[in-house]
PDB file of N, CA and C in Angstrom:
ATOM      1  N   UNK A   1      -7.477  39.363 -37.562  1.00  0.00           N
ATOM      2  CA  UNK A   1      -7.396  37.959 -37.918  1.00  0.00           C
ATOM      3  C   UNK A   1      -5.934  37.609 -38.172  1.00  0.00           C
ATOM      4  N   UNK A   2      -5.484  36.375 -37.834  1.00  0.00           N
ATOM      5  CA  UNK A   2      -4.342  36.145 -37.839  1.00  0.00           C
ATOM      6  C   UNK A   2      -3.699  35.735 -39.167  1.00  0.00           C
ATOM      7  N   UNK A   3      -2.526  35.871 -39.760  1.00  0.00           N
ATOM      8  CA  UNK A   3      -2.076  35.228 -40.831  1.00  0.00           C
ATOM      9  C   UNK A   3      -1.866  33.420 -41.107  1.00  0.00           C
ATOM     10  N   UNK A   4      -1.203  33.765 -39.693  1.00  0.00           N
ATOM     11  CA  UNK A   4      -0.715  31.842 -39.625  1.00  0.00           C
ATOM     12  C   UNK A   4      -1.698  31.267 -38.147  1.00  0.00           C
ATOM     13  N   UNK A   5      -1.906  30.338 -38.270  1.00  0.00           N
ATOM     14  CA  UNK A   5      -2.485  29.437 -37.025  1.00  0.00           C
ATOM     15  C   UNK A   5      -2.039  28.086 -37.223  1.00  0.00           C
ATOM     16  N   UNK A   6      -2.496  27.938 -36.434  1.00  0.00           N
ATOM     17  CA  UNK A   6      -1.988  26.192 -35.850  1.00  0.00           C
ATOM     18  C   UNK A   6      -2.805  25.121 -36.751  1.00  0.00           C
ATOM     19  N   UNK A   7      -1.614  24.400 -37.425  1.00  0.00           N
ATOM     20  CA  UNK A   7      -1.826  23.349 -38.339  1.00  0.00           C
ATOM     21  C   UNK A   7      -1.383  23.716 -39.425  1.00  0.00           C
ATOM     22  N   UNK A   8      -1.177  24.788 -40.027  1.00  0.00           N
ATOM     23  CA  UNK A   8      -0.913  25.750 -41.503  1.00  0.00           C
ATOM     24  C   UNK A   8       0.255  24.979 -41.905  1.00  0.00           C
ATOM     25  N   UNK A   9       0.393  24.952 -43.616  1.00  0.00           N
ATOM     26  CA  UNK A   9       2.110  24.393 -43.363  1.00  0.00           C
ATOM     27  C   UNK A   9       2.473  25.902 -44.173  1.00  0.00           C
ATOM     28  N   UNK A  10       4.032  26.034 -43.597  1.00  0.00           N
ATOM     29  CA  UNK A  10       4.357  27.582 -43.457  1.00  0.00           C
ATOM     30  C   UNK A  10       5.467  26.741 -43.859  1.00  0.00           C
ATOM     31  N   UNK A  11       6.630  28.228 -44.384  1.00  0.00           N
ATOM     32  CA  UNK A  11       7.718  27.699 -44.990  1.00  0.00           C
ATOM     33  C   UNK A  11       9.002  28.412 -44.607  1.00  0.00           C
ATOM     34  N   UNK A  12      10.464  28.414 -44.206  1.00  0.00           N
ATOM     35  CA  UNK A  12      10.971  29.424 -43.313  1.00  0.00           C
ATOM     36  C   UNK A  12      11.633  30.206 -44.424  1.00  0.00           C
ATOM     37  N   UNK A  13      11.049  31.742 -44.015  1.00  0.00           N
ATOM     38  CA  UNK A  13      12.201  32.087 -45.368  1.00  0.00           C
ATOM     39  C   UNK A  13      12.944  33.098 -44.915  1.00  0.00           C
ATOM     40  N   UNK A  14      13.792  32.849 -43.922  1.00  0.00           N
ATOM     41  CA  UNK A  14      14.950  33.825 -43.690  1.00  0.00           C
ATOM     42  C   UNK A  14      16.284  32.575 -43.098  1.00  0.00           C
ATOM     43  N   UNK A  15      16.859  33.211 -42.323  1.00  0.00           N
ATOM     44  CA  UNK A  15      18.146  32.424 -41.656  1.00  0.00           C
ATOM     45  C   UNK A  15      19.046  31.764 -42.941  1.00  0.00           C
ATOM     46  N   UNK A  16      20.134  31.044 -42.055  1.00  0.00           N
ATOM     47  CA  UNK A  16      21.052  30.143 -42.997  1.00  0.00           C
ATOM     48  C   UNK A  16      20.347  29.335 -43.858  1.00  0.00           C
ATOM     49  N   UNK A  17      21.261  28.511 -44.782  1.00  0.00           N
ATOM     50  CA  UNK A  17      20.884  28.165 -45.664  1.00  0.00           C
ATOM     51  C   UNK A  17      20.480  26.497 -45.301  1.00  0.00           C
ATOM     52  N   UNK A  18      20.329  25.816 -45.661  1.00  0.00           N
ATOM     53  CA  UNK A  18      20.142  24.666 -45.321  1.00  0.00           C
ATOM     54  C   UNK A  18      21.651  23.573 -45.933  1.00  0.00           C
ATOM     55  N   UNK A  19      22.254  24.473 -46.617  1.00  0.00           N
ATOM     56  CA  UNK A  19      23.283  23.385 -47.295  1.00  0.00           C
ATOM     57  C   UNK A  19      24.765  23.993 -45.727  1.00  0.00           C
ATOM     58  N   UNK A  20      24.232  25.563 -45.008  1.00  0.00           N
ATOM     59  CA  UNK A  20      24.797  25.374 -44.087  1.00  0.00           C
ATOM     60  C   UNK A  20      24.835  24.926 -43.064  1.00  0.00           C
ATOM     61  N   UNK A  21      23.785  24.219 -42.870  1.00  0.00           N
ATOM     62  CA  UNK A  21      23.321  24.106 -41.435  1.00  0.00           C
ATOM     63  C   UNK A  21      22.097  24.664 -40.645  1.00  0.00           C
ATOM     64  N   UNK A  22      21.352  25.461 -41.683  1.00  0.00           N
ATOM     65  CA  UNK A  22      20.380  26.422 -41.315  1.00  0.00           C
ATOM     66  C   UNK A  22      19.277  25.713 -41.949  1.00  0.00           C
ATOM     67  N   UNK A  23      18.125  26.091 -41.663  1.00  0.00           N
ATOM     68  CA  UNK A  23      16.667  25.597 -41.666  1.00  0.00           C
ATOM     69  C   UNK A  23      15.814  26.429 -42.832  1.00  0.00           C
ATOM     70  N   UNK A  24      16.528  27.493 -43.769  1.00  0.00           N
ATOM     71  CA  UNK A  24      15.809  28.313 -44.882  1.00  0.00           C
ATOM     72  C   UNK A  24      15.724  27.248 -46.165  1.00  0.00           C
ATOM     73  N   UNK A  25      14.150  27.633 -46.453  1.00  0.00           N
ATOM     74  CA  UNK A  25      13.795  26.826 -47.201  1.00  0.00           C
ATOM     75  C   UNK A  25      12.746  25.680 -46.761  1.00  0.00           C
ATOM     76  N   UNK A  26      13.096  24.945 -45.491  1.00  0.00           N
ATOM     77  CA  UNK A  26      12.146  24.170 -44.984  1.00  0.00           C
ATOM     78  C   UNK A  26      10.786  24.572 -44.933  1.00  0.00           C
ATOM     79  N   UNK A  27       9.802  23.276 -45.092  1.00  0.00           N
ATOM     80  CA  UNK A  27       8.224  23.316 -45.135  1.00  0.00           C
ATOM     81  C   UNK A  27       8.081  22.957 -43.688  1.00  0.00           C
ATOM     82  N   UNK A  28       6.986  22.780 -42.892  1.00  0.00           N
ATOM     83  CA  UNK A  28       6.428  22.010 -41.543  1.00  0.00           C
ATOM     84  C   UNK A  28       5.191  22.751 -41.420  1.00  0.00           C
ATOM     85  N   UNK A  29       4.480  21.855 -40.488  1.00  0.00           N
ATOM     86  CA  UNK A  29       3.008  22.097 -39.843  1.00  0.00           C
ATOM     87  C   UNK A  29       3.370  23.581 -38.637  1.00  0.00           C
ATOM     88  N   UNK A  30       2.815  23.912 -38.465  1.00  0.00           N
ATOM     89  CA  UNK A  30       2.700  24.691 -37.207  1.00  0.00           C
ATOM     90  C   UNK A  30       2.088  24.072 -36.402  1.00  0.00           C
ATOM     91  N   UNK A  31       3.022  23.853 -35.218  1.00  0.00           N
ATOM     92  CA  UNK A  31       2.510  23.061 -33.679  1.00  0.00           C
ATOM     93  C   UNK A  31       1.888  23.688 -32.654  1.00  0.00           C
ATOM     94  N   UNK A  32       2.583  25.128 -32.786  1.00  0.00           N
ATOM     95  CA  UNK A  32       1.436  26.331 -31.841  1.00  0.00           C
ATOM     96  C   UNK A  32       1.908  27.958 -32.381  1.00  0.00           C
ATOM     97  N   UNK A  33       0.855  28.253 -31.845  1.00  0.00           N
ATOM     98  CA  UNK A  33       1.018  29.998 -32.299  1.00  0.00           C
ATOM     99  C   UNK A  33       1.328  30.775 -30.955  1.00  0.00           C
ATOM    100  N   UNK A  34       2.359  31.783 -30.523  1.00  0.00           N
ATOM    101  CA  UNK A  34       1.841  32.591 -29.287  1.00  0.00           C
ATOM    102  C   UNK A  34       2.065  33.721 -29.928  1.00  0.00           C
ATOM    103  N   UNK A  35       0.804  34.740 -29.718  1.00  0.00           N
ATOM    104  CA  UNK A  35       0.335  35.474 -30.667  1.00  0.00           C
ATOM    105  C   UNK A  35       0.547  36.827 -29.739  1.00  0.00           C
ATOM    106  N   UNK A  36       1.566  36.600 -28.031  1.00  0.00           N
ATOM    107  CA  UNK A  36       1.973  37.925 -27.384  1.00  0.00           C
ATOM    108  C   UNK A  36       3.055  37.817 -28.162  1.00  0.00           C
ATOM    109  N   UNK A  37       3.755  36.951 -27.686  1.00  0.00           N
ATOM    110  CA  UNK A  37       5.133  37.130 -28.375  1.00  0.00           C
ATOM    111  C   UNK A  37       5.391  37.222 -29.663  1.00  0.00           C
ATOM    112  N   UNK A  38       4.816  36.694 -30.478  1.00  0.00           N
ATOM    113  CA  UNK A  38       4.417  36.985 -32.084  1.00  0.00           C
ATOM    114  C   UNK A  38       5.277  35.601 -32.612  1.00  0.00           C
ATOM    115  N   UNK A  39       5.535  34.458 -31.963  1.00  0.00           N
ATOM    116  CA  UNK A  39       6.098  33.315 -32.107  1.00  0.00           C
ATOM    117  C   UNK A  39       5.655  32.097 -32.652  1.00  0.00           C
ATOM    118  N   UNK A  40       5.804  31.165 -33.459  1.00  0.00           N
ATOM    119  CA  UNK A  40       5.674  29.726 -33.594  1.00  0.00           C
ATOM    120  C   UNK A  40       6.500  28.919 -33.721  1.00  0.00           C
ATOM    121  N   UNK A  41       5.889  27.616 -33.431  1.00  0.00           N
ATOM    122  CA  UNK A  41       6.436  26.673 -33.515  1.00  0.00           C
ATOM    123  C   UNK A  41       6.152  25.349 -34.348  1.00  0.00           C
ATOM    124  N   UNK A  42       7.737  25.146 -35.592  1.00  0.00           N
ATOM    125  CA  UNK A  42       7.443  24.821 -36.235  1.00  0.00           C
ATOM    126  C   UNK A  42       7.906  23.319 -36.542  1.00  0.00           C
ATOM    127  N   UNK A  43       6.867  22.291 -37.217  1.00  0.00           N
ATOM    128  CA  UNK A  43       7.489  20.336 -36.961  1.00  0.00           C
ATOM    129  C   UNK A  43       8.402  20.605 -37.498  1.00  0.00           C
ATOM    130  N   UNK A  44       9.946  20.188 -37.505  1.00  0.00           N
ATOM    131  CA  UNK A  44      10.803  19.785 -37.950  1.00  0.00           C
ATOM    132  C   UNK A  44      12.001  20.906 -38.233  1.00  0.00           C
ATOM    133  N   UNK A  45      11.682  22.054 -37.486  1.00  0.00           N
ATOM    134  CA  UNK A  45      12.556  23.483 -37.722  1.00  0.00           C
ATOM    135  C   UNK A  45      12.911  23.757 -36.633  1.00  0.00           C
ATOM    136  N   UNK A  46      14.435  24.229 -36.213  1.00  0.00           N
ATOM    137  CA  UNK A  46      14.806  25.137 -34.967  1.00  0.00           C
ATOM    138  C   UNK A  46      15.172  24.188 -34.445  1.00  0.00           C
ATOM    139  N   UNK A  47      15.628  22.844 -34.293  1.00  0.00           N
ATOM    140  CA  UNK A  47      15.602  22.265 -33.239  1.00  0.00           C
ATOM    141  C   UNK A  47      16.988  22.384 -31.930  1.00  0.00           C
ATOM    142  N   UNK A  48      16.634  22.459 -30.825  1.00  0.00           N
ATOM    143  CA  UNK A  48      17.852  22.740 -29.837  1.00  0.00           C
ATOM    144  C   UNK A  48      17.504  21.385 -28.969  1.00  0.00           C
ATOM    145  N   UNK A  49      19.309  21.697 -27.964  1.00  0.00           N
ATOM    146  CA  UNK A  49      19.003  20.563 -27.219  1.00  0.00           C
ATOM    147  C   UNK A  49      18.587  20.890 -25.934  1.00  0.00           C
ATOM    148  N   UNK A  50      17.413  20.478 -25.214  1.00  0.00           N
ATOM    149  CA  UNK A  50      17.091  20.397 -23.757  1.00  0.00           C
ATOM    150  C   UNK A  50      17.577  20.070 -22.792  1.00  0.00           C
ATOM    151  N   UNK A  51      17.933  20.382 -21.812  1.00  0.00           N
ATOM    152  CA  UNK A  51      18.635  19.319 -20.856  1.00  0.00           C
ATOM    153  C   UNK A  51      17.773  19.280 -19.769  1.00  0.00           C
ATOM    154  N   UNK A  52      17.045  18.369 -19.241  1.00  0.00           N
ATOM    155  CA  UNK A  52      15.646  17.647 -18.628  1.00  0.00           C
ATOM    156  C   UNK A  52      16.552  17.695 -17.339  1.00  0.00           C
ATOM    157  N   UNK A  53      15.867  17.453 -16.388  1.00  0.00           N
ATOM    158  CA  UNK A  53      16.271  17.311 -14.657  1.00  0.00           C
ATOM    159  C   UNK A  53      15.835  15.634 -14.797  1.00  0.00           C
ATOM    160  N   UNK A  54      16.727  15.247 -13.855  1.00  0.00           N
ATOM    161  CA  UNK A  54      16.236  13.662 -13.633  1.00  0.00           C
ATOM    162  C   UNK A  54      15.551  13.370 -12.348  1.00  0.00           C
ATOM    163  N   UNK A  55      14.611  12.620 -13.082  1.00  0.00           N
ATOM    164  CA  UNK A  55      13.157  12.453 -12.146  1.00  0.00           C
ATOM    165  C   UNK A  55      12.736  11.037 -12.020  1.00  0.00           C
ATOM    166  N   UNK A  56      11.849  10.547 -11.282  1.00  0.00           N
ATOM    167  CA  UNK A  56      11.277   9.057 -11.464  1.00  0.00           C
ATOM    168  C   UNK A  56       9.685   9.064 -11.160  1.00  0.00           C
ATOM    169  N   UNK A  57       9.372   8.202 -12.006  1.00  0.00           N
ATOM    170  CA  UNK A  57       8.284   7.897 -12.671  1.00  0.00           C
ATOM    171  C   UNK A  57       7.854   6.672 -11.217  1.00  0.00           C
ATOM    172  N   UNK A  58       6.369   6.829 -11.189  1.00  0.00           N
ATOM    173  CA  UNK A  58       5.859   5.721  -9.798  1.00  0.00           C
ATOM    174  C   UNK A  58       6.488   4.640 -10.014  1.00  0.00           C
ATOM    175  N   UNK A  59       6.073   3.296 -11.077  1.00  0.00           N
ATOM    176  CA  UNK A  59       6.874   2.553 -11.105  1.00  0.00           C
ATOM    177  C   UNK A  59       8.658   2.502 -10.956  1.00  0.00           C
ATOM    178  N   UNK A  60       9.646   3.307 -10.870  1.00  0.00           N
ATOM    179  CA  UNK A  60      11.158   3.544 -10.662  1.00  0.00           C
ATOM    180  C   UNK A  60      11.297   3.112 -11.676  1.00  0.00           C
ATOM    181  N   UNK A  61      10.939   4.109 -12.931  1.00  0.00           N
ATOM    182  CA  UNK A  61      11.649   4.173 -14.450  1.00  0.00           C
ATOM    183  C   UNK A  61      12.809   5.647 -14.384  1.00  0.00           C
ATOM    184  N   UNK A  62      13.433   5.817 -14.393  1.00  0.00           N
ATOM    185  CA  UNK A  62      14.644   6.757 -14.392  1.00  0.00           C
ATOM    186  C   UNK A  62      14.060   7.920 -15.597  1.00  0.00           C
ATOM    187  N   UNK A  63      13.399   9.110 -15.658  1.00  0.00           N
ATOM    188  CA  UNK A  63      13.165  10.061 -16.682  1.00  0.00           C
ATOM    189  C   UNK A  63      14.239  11.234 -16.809  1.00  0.00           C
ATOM    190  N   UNK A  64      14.272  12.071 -17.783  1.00  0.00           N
ATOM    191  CA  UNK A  64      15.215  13.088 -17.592  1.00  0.00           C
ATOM    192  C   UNK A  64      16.367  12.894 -18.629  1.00  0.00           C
ATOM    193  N   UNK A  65      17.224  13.240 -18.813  1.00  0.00           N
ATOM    194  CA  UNK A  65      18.538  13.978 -19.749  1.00  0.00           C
ATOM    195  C   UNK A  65      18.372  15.099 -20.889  1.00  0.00           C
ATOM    196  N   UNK A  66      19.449  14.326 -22.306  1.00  0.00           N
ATOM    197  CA  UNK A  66      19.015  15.665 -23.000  1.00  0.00           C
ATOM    198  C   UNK A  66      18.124  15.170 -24.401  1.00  0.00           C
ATOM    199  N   UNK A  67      17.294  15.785 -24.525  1.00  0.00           N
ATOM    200  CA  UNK A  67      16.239  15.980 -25.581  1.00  0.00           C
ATOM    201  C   UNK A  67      16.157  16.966 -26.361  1.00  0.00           C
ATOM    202  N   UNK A  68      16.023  16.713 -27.625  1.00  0.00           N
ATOM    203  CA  UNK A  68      16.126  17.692 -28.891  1.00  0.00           C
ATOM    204  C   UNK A  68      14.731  18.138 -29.333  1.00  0.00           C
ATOM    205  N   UNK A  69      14.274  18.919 -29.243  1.00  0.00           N
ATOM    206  CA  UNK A  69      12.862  19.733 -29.196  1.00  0.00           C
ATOM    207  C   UNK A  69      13.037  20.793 -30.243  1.00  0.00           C
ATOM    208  N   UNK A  70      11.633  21.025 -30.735  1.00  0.00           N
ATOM    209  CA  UNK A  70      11.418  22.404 -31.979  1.00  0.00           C
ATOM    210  C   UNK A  70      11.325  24.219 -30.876  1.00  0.00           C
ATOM    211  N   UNK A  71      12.143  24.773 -31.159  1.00  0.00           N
ATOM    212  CA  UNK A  71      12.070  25.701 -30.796  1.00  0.00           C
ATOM    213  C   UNK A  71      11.167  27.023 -31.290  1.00  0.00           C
ATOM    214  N   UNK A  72      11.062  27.779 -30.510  1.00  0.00           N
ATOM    215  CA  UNK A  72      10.003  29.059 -31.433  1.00  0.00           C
ATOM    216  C   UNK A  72      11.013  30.006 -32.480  1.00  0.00           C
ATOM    217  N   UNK A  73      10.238  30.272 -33.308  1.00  0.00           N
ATOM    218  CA  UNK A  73      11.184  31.323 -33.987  1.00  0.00           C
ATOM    219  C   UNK A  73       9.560  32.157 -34.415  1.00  0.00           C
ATOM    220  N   UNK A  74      10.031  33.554 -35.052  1.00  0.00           N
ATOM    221  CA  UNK A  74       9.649  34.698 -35.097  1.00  0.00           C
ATOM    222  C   UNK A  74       8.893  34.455 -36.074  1.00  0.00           C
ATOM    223  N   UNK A  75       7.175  34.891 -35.879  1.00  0.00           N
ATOM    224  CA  UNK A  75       6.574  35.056 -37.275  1.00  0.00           C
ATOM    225  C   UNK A  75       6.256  35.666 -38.199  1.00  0.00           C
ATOM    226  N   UNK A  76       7.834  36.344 -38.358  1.00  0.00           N
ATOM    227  CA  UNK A  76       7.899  36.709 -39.431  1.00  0.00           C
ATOM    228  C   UNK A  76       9.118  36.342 -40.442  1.00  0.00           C
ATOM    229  N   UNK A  77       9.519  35.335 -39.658  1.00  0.00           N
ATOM    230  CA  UNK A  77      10.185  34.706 -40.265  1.00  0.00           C
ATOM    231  C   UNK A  77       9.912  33.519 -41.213  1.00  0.00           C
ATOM    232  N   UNK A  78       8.551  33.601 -41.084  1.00  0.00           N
ATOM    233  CA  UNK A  78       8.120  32.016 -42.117  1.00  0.00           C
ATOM    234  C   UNK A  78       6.769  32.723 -43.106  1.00  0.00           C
ATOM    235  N   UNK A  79       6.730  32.173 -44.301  1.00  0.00           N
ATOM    236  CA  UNK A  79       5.731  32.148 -44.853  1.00  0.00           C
ATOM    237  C   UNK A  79       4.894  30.522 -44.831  1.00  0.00           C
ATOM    238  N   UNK A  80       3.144  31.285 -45.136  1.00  0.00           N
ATOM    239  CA  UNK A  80       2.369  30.383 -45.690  1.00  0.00           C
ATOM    240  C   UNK A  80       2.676  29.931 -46.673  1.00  0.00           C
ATOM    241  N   UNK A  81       2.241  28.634 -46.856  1.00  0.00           N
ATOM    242  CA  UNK A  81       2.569  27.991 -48.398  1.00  0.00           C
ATOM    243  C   UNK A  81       1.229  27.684 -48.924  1.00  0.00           C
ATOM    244  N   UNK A  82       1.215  28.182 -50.615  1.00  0.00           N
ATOM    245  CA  UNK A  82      -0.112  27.886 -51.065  1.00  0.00           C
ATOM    246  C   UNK A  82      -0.114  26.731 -51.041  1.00  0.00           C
ATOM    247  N   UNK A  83      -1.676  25.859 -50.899  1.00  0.00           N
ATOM    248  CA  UNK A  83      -1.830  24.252 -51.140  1.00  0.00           C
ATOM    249  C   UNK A  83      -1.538  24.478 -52.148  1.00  0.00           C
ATOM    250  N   UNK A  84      -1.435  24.682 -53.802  1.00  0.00           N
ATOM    251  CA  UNK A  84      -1.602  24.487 -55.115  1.00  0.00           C
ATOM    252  C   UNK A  84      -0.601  24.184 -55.853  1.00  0.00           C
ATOM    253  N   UNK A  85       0.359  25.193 -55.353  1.00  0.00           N
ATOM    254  CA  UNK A  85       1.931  25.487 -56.040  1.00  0.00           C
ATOM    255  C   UNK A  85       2.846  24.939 -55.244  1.00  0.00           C
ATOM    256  N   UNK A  86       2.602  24.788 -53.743  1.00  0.00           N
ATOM    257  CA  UNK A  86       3.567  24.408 -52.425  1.00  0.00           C
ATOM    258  C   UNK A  86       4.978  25.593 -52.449  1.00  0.00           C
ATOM    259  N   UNK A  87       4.040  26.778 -52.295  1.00  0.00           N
ATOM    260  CA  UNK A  87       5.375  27.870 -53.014  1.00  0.00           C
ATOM    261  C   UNK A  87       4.925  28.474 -51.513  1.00  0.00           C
ATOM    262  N   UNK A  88       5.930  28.944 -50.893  1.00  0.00           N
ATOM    263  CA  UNK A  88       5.489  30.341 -50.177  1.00  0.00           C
ATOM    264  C   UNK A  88       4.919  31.187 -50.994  1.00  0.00           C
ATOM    265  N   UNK A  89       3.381  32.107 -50.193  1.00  0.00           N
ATOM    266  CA  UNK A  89       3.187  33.022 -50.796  1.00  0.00           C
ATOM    267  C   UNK A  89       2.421  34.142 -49.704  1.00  0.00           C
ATOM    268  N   UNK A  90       2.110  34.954 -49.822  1.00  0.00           N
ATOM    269  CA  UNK A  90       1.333  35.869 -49.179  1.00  0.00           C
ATOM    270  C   UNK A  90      -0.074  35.908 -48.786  1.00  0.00           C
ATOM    271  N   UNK A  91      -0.439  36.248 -47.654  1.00  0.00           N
ATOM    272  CA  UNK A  91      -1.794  36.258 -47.484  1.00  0.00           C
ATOM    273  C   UNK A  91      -2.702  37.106 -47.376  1.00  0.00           C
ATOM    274  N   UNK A  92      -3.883  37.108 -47.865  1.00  0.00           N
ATOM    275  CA  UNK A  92      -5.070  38.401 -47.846  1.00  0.00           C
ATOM    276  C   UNK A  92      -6.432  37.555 -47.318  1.00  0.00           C
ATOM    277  N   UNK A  93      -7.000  38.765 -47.003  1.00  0.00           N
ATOM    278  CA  UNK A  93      -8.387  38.258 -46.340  1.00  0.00           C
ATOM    279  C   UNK A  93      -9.542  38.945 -47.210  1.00  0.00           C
ATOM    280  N   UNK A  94     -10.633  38.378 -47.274  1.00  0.00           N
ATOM    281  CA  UNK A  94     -11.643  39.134 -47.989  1.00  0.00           C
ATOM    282  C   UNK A  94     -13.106  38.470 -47.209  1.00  0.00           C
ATOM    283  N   UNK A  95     -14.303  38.954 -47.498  1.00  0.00           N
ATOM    284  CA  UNK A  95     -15.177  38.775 -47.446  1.00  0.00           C
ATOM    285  C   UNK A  95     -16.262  37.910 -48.027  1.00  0.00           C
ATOM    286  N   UNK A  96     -16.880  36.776 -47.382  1.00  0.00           N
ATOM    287  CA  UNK A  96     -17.738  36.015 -47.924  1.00  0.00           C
ATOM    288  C   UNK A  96     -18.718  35.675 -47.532  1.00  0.00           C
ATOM    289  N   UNK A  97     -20.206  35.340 -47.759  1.00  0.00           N
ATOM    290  CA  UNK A  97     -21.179  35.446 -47.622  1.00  0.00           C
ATOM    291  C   UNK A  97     -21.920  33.889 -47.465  1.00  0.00           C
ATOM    292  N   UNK A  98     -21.734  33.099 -46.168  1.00  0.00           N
ATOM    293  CA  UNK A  98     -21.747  32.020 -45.797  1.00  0.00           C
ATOM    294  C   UNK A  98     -23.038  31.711 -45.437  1.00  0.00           C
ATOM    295  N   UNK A  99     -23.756  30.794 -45.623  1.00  0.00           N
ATOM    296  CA  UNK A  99     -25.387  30.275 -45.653  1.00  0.00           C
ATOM    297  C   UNK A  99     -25.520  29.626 -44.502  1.00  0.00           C
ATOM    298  N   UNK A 100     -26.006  29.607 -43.195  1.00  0.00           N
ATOM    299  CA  UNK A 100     -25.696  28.424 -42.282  1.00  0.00           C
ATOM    300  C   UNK A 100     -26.830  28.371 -41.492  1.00  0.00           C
ATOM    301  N   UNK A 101     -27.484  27.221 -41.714  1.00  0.00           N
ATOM    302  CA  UNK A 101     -28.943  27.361 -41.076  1.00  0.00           C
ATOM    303  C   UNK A 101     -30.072  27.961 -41.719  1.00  0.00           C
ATOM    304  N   UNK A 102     -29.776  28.459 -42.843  1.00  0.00           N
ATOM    305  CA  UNK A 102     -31.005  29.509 -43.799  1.00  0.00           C
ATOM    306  C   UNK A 102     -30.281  30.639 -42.971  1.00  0.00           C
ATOM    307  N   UNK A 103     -29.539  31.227 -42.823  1.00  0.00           N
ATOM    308  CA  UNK A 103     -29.255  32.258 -41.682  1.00  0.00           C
ATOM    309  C   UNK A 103     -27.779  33.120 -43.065  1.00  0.00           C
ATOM    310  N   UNK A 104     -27.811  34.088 -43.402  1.00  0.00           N
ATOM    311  CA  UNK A 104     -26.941  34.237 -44.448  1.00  0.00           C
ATOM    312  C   UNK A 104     -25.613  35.458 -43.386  1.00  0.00           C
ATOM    313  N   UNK A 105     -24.466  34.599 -43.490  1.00  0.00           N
ATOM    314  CA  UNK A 105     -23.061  35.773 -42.830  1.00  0.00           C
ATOM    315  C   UNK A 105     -22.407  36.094 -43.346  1.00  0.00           C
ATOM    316  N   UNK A 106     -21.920  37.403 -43.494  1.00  0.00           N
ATOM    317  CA  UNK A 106     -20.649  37.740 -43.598  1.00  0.00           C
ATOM    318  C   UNK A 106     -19.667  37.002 -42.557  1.00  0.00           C
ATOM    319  N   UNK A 107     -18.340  36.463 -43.458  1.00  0.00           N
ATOM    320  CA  UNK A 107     -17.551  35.682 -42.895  1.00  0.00           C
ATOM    321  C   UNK A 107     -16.156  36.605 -43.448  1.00  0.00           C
ATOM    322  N   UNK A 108     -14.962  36.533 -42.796  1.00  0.00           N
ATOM    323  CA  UNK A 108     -13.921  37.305 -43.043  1.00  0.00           C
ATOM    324  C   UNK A 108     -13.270  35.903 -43.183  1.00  0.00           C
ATOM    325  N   UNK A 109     -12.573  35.462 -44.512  1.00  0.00           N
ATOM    326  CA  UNK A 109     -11.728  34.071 -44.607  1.00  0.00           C
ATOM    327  C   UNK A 109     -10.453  34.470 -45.313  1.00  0.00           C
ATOM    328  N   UNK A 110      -9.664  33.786 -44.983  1.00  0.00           N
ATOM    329  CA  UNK A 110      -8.043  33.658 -45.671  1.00  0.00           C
ATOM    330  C   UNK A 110      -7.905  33.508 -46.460  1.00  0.00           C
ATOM    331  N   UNK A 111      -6.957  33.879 -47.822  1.00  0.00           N
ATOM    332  CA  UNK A 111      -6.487  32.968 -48.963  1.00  0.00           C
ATOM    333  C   UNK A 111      -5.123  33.370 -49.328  1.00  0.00           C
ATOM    334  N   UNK A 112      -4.785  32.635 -50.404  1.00  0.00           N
ATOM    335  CA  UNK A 112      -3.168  32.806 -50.698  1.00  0.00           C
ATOM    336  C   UNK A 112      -3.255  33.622 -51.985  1.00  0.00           C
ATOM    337  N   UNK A 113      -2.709  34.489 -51.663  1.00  0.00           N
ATOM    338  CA  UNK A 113      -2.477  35.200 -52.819  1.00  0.00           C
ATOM    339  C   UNK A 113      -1.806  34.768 -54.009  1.00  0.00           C
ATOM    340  N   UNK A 114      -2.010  35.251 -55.157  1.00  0.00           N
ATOM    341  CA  UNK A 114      -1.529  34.470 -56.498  1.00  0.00           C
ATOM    342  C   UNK A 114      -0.301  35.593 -56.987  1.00  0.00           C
ATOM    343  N   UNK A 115       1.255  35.065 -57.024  1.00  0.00           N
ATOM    344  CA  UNK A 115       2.136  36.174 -57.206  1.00  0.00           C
ATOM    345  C   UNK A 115       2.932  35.603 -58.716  1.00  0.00           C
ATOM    346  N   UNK A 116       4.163  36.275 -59.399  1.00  0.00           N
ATOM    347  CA  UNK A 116       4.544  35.633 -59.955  1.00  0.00           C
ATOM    348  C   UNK A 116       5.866  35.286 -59.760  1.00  0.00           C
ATOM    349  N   UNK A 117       6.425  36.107 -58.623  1.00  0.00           N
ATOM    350  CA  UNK A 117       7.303  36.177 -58.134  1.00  0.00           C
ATOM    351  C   UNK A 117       7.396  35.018 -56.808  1.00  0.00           C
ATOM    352  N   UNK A 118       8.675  34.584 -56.909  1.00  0.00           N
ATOM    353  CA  UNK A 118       8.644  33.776 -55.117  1.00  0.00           C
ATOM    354  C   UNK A 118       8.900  34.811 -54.343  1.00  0.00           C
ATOM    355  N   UNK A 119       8.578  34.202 -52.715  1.00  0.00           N
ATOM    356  CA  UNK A 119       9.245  34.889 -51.849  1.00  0.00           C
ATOM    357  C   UNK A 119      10.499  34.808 -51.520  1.00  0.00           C
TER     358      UNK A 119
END
């Protein structure tokens, strides 16, 4: 089971600082997971510039130049953030016993671990 998935808000906790220019410290959604590469992508983190090919659209609207897009970075470079505290924290999985239909499952679900320490 995975730690992070798509939609989570995760928090970056490595790289520069943010008072340098770097993105540590930032919160965002997760926009996608690729789970070969061990990568995500995160709203409002990493961003680089694109440089688009110029193209035209049926009507002859002119598309293309440069565009600033969220790039992937490494997942292990970001933590989950608890909803409660909005702290990065760690994640564990445990076992729960879900009712669905009169039909009773074992379910394997996520939670945030309770630390006293930050990350």
């Amino acid at each position: 089971m995975a730690n992070i998935k798509k939609g989570d808000l995760v928090q970056v906790i490595t790289g520069a600082t943010q008072a340098r220019g770097g993105d540590r410290g930032k919160q965002g959604k997760v926009l996608s997971v690729n789970n070969e590469t061990n990568r995500v992508v995160v709203e409002g983190v990493n961003y680089v510039t694109k440089h688009v090919r110029q193209g035209q659209t049926q009507r002859g609207t002119k598309t293309g130049g440069i565009e600033t897009v969220e790039a992937a970075i490494h997942i292990s470079n970001v933590a989950l953030v608890d909803p409660e505290s909005k702290k990065p924290t760690r994640v564990g999985h445990r076992n729960e016993e879900v009712v669905k239909d009169g039909v009773k499952k074992t379910v394997r679900v996520r939670y945030a671990k309770k630390s006293g320490k930050d990350l």
